[in-house]
PDB file of N, CA and C in Angstrom:
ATOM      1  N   UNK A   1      34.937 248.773  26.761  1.00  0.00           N
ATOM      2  CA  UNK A   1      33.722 249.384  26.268  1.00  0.00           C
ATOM      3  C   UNK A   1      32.886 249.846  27.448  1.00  0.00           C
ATOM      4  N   UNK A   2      32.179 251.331  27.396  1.00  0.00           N
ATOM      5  CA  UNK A   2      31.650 251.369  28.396  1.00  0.00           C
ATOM      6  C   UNK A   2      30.440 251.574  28.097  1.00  0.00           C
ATOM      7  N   UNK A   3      29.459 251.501  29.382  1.00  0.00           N
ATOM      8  CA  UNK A   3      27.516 251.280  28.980  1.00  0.00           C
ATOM      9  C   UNK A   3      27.158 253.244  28.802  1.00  0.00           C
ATOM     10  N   UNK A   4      28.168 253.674  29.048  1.00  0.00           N
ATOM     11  CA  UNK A   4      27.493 255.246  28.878  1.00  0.00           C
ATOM     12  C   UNK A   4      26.958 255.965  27.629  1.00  0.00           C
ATOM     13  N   UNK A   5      25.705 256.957  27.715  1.00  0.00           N
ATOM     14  CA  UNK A   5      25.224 257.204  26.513  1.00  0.00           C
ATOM     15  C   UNK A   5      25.545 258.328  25.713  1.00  0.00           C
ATOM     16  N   UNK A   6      26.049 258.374  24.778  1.00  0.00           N
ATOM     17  CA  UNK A   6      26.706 259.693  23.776  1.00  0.00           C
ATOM     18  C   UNK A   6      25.876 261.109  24.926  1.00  0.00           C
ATOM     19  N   UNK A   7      26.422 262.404  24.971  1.00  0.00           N
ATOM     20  CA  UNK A   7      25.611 263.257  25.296  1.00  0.00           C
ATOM     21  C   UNK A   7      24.715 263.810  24.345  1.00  0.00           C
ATOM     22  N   UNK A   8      25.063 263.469  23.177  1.00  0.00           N
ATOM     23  CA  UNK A   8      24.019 264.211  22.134  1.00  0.00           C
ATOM     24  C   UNK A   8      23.141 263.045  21.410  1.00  0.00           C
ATOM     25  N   UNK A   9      22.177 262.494  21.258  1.00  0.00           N
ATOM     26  CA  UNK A   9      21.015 261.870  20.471  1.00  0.00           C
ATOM     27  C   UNK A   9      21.592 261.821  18.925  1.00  0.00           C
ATOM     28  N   UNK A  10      20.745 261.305  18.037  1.00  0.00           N
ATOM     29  CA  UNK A  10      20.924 261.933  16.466  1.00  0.00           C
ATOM     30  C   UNK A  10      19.708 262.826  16.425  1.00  0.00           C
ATOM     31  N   UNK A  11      19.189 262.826  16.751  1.00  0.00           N
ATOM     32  CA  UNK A  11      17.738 264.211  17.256  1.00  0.00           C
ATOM     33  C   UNK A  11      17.750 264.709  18.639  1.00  0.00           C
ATOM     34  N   UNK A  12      17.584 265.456  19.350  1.00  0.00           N
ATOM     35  CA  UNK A  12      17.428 266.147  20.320  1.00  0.00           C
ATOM     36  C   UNK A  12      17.022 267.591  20.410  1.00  0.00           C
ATOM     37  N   UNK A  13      16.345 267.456  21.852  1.00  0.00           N
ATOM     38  CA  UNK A  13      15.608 268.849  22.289  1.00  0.00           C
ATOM     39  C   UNK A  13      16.405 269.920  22.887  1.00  0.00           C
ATOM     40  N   UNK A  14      16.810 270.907  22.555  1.00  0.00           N
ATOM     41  CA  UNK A  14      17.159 272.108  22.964  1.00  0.00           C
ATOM     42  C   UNK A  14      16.462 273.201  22.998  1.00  0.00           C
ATOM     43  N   UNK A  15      16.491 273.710  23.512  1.00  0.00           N
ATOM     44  CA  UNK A  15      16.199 275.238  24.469  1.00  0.00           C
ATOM     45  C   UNK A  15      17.110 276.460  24.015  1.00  0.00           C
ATOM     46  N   UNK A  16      16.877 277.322  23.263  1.00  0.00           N
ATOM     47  CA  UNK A  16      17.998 278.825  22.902  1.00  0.00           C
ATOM     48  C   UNK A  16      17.284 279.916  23.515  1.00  0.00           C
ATOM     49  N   UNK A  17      18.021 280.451  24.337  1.00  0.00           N
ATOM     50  CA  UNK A  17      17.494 281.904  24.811  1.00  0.00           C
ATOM     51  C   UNK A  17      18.121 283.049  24.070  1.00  0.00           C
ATOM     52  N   UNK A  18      17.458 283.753  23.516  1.00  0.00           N
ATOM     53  CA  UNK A  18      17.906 285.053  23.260  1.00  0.00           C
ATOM     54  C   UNK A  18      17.633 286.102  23.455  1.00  0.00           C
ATOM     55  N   UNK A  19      18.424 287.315  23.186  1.00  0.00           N
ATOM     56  CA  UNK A  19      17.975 288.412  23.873  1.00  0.00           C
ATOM     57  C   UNK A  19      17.367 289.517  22.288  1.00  0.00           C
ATOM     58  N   UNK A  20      16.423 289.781  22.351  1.00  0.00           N
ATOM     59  CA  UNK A  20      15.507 290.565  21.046  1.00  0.00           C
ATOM     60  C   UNK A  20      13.901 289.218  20.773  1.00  0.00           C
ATOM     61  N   UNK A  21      13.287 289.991  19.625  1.00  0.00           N
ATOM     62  CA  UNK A  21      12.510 288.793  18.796  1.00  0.00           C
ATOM     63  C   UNK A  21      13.070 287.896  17.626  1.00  0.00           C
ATOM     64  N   UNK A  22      13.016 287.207  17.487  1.00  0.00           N
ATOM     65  CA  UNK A  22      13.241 286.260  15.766  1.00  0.00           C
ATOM     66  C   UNK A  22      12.316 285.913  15.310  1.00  0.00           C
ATOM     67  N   UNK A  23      12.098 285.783  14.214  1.00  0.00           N
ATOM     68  CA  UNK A  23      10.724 285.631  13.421  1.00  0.00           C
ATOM     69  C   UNK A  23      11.226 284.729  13.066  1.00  0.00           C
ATOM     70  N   UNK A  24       9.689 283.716  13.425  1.00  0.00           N
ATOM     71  CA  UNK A  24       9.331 282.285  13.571  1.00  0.00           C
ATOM     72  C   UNK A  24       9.513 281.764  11.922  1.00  0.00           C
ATOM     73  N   UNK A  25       8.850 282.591  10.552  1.00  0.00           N
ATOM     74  CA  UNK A  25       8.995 282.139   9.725  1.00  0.00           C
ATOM     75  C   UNK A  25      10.607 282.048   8.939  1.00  0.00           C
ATOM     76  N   UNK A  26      11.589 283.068   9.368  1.00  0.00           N
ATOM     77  CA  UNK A  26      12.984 282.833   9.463  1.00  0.00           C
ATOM     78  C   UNK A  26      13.403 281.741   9.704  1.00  0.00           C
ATOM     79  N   UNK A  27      13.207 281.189  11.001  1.00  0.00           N
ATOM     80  CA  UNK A  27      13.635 280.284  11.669  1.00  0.00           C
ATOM     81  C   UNK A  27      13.343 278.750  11.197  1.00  0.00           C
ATOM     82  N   UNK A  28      12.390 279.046  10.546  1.00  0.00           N
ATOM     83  CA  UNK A  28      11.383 277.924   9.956  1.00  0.00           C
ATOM     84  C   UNK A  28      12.059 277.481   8.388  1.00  0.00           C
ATOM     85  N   UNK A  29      12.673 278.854   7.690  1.00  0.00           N
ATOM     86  CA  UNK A  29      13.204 278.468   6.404  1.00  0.00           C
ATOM     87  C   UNK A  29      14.126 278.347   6.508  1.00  0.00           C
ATOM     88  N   UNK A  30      15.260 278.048   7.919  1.00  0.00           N
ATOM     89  CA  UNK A  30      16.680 277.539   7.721  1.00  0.00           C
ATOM     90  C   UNK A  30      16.804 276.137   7.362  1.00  0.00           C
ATOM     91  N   UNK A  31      16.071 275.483   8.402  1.00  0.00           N
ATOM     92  CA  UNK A  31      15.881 274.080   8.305  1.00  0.00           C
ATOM     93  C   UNK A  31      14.964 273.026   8.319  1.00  0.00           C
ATOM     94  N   UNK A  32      13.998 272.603   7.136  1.00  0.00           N
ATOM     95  CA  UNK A  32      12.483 272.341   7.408  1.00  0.00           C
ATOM     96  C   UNK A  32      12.921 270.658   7.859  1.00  0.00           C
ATOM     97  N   UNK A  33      14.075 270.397   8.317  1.00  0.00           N
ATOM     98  CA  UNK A  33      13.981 269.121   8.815  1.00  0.00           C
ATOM     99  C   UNK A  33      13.860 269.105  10.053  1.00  0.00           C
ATOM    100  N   UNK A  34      14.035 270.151  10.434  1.00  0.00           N
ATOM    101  CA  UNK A  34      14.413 270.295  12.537  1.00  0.00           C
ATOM    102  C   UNK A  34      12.918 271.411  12.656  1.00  0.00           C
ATOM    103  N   UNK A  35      12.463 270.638  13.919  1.00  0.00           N
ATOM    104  CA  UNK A  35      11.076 270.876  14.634  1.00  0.00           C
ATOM    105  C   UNK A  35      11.548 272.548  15.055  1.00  0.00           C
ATOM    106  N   UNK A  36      10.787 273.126  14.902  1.00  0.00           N
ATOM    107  CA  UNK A  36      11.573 275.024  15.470  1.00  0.00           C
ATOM    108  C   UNK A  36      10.292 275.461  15.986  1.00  0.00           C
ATOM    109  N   UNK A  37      10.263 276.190  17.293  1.00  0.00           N
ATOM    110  CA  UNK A  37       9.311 276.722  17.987  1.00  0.00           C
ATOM    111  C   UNK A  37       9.765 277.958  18.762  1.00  0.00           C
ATOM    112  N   UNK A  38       9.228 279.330  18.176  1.00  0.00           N
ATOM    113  CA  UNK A  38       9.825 280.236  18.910  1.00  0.00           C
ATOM    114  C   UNK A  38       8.849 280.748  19.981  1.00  0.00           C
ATOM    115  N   UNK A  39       9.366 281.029  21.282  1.00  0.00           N
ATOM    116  CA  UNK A  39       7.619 281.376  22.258  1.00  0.00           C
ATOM    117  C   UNK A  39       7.312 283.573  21.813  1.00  0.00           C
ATOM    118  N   UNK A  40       6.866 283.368  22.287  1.00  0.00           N
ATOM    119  CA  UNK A  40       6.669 285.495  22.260  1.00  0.00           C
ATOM    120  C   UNK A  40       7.468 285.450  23.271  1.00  0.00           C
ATOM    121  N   UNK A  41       8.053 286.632  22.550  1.00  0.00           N
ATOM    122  CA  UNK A  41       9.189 287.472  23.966  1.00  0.00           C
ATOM    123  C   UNK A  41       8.771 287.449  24.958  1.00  0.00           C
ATOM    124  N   UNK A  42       9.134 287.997  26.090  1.00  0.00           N
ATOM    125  CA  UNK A  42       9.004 288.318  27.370  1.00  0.00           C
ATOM    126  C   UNK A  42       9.302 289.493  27.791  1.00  0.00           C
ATOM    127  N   UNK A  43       8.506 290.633  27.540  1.00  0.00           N
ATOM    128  CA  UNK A  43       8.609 291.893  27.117  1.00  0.00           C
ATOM    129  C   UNK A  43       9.427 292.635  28.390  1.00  0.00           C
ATOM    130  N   UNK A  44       9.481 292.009  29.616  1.00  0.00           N
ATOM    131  CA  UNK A  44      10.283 292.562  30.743  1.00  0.00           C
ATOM    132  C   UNK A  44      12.136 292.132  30.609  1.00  0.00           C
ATOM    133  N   UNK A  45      12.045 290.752  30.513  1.00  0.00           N
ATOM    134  CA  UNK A  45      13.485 290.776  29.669  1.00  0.00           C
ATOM    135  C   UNK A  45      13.697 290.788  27.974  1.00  0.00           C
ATOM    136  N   UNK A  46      13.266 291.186  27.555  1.00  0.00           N
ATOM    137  CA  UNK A  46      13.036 291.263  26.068  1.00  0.00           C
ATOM    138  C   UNK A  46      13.906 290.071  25.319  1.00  0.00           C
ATOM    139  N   UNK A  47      13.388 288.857  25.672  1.00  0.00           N
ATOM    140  CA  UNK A  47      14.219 287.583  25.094  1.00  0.00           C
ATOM    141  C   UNK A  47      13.009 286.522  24.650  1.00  0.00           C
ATOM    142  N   UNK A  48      13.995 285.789  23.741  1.00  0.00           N
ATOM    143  CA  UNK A  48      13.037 284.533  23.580  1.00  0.00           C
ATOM    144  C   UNK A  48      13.652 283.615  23.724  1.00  0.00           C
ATOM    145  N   UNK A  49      12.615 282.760  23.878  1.00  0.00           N
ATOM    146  CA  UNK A  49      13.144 281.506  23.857  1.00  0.00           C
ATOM    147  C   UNK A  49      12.780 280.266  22.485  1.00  0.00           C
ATOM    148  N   UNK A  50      13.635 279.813  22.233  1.00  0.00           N
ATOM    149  CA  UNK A  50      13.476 278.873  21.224  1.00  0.00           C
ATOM    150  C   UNK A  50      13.842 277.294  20.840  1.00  0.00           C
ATOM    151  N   UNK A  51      12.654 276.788  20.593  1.00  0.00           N
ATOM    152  CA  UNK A  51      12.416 275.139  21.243  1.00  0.00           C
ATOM    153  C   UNK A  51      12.606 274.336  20.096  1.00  0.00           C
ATOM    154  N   UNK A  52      13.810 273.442  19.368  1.00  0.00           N
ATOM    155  CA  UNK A  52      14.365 273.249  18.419  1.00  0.00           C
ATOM    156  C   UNK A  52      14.395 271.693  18.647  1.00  0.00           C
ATOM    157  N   UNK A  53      14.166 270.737  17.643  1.00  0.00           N
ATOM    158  CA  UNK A  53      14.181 269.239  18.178  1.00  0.00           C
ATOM    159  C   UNK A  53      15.055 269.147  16.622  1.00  0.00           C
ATOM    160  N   UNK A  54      16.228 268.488  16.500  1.00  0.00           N
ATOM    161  CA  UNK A  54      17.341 268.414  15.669  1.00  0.00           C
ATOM    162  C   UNK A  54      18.257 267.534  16.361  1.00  0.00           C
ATOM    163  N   UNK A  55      19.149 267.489  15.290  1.00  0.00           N
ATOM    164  CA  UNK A  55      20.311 266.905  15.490  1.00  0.00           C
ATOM    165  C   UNK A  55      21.680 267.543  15.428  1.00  0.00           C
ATOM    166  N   UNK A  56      23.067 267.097  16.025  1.00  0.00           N
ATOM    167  CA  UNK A  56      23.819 268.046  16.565  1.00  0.00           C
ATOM    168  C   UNK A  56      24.661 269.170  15.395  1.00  0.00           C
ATOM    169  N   UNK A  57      24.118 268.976  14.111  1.00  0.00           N
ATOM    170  CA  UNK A  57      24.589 269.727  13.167  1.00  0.00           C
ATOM    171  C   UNK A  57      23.466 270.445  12.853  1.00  0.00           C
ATOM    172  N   UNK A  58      22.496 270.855  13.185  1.00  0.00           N
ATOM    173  CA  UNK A  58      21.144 271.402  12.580  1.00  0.00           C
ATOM    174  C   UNK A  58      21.466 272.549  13.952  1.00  0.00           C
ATOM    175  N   UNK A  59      21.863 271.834  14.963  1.00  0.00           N
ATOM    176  CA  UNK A  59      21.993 273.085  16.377  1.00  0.00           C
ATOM    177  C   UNK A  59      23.331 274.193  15.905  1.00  0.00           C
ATOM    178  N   UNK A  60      24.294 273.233  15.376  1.00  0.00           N
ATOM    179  CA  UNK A  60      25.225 274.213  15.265  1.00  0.00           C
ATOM    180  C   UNK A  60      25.162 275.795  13.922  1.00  0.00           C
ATOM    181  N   UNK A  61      24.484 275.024  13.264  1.00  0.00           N
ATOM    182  CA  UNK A  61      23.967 275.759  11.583  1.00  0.00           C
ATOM    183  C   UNK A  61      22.842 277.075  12.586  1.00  0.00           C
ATOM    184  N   UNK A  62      22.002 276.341  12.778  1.00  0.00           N
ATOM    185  CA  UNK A  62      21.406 277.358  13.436  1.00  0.00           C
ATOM    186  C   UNK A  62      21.921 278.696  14.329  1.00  0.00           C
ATOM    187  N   UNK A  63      23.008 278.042  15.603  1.00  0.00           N
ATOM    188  CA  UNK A  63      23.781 279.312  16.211  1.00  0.00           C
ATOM    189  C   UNK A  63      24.350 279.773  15.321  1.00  0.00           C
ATOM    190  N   UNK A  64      24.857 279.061  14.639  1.00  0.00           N
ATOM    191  CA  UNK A  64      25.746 280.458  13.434  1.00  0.00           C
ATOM    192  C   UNK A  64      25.025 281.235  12.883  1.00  0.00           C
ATOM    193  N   UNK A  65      23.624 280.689  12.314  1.00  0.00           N
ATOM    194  CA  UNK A  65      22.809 282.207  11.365  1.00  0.00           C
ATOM    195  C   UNK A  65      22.095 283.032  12.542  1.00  0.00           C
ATOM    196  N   UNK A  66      21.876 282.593  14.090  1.00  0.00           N
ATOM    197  CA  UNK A  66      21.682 283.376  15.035  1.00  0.00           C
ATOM    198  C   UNK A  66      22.690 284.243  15.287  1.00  0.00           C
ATOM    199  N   UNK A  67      24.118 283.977  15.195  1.00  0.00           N
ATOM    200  CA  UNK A  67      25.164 284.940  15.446  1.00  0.00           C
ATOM    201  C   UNK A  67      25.503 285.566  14.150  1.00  0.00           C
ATOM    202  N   UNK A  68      24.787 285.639  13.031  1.00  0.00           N
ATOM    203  CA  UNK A  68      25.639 286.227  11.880  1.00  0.00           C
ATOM    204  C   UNK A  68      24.260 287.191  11.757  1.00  0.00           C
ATOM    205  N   UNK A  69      23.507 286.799  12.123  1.00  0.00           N
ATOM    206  CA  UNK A  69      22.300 288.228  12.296  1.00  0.00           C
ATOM    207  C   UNK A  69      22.394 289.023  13.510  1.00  0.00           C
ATOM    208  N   UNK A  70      23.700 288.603  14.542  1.00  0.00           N
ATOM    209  CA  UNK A  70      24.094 289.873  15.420  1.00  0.00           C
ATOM    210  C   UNK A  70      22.999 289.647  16.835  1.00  0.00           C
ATOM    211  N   UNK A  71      22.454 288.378  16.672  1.00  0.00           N
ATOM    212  CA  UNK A  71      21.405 287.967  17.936  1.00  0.00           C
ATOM    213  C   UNK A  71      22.524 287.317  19.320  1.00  0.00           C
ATOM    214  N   UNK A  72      21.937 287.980  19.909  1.00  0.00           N
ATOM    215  CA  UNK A  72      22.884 287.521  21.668  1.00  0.00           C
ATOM    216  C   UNK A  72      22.138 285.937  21.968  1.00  0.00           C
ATOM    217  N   UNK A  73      23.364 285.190  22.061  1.00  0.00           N
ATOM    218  CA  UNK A  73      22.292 283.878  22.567  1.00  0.00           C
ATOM    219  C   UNK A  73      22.901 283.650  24.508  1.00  0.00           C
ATOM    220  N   UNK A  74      21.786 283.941  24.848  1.00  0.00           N
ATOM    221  CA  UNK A  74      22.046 284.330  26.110  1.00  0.00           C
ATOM    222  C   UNK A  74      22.394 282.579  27.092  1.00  0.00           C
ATOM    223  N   UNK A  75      21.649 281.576  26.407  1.00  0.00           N
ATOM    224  CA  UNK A  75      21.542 279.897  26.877  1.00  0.00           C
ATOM    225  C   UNK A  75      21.132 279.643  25.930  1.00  0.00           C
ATOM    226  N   UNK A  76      22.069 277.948  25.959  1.00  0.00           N
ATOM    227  CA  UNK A  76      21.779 276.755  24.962  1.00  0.00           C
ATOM    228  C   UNK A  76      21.275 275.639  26.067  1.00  0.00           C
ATOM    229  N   UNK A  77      20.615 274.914  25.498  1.00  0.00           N
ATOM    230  CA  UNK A  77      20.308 273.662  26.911  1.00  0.00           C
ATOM    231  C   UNK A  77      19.434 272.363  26.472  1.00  0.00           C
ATOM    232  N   UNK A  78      19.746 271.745  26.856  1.00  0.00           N
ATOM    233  CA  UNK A  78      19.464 270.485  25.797  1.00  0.00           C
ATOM    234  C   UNK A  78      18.584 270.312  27.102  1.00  0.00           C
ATOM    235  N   UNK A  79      17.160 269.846  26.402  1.00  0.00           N
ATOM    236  CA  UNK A  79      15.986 269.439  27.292  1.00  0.00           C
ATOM    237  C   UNK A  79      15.943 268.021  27.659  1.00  0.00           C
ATOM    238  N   UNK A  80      15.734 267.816  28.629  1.00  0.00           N
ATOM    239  CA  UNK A  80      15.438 265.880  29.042  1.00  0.00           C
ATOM    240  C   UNK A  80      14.294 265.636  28.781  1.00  0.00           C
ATOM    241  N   UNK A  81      14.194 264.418  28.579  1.00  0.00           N
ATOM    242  CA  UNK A  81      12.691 263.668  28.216  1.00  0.00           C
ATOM    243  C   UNK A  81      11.536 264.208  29.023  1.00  0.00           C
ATOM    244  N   UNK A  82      12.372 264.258  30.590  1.00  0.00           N
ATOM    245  CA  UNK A  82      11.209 264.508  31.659  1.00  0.00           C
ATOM    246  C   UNK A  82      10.549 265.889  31.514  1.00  0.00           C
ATOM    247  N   UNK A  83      11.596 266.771  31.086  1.00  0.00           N
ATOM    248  CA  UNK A  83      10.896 268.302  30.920  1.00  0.00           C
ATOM    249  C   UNK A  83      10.043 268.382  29.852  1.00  0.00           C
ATOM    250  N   UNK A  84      10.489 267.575  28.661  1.00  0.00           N
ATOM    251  CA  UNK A  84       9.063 267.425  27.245  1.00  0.00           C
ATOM    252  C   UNK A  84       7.954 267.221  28.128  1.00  0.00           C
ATOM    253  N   UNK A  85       8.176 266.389  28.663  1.00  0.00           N
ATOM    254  CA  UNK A  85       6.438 266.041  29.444  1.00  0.00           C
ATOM    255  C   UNK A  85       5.453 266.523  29.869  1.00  0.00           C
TER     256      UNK A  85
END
């Protein structure tokens, strides 16, 4: 048995970059169990970013209706405690 910790939580913070806008209230009616925060684009790279606190099946549901609406997900990235801070 070893002391190491799963890489994924049953909740966790991730980070999605994409390239366009997504509307926040979209994002909001996929899954009202997972925390969803989209920032405003960044009108020089025209991407967003999107701040999702879930668990590892709420991340995957999500990239799929991000890729079935034809959205580029440019980074996925699971946030550490220290960066919430």
């Amino acid at each position: 048995m070893t002391n190491e910790q799963p890489i994924l939580d049953p909740a966790t913070h991730y980070r999605i970059k994409v390239r366009g806008r997504v509307d926040t209230e979209w994002l909001r009616s996929l899954d009202n169990s997972s925390e969803i925060i989209a920032d405003e684009p960044v009108p020089a790279e025209d991407t967003t970013a999107i701040h999702v606190h879930t668990d590892q099946s709420g991340i995957i549901g999500l990239l799929r209706s991000l890729h079935s609406m034809g959205m580029t997900i440019l980074q996925l990235q699971i946030v550490s405690r220290k960066e919430e801070e």
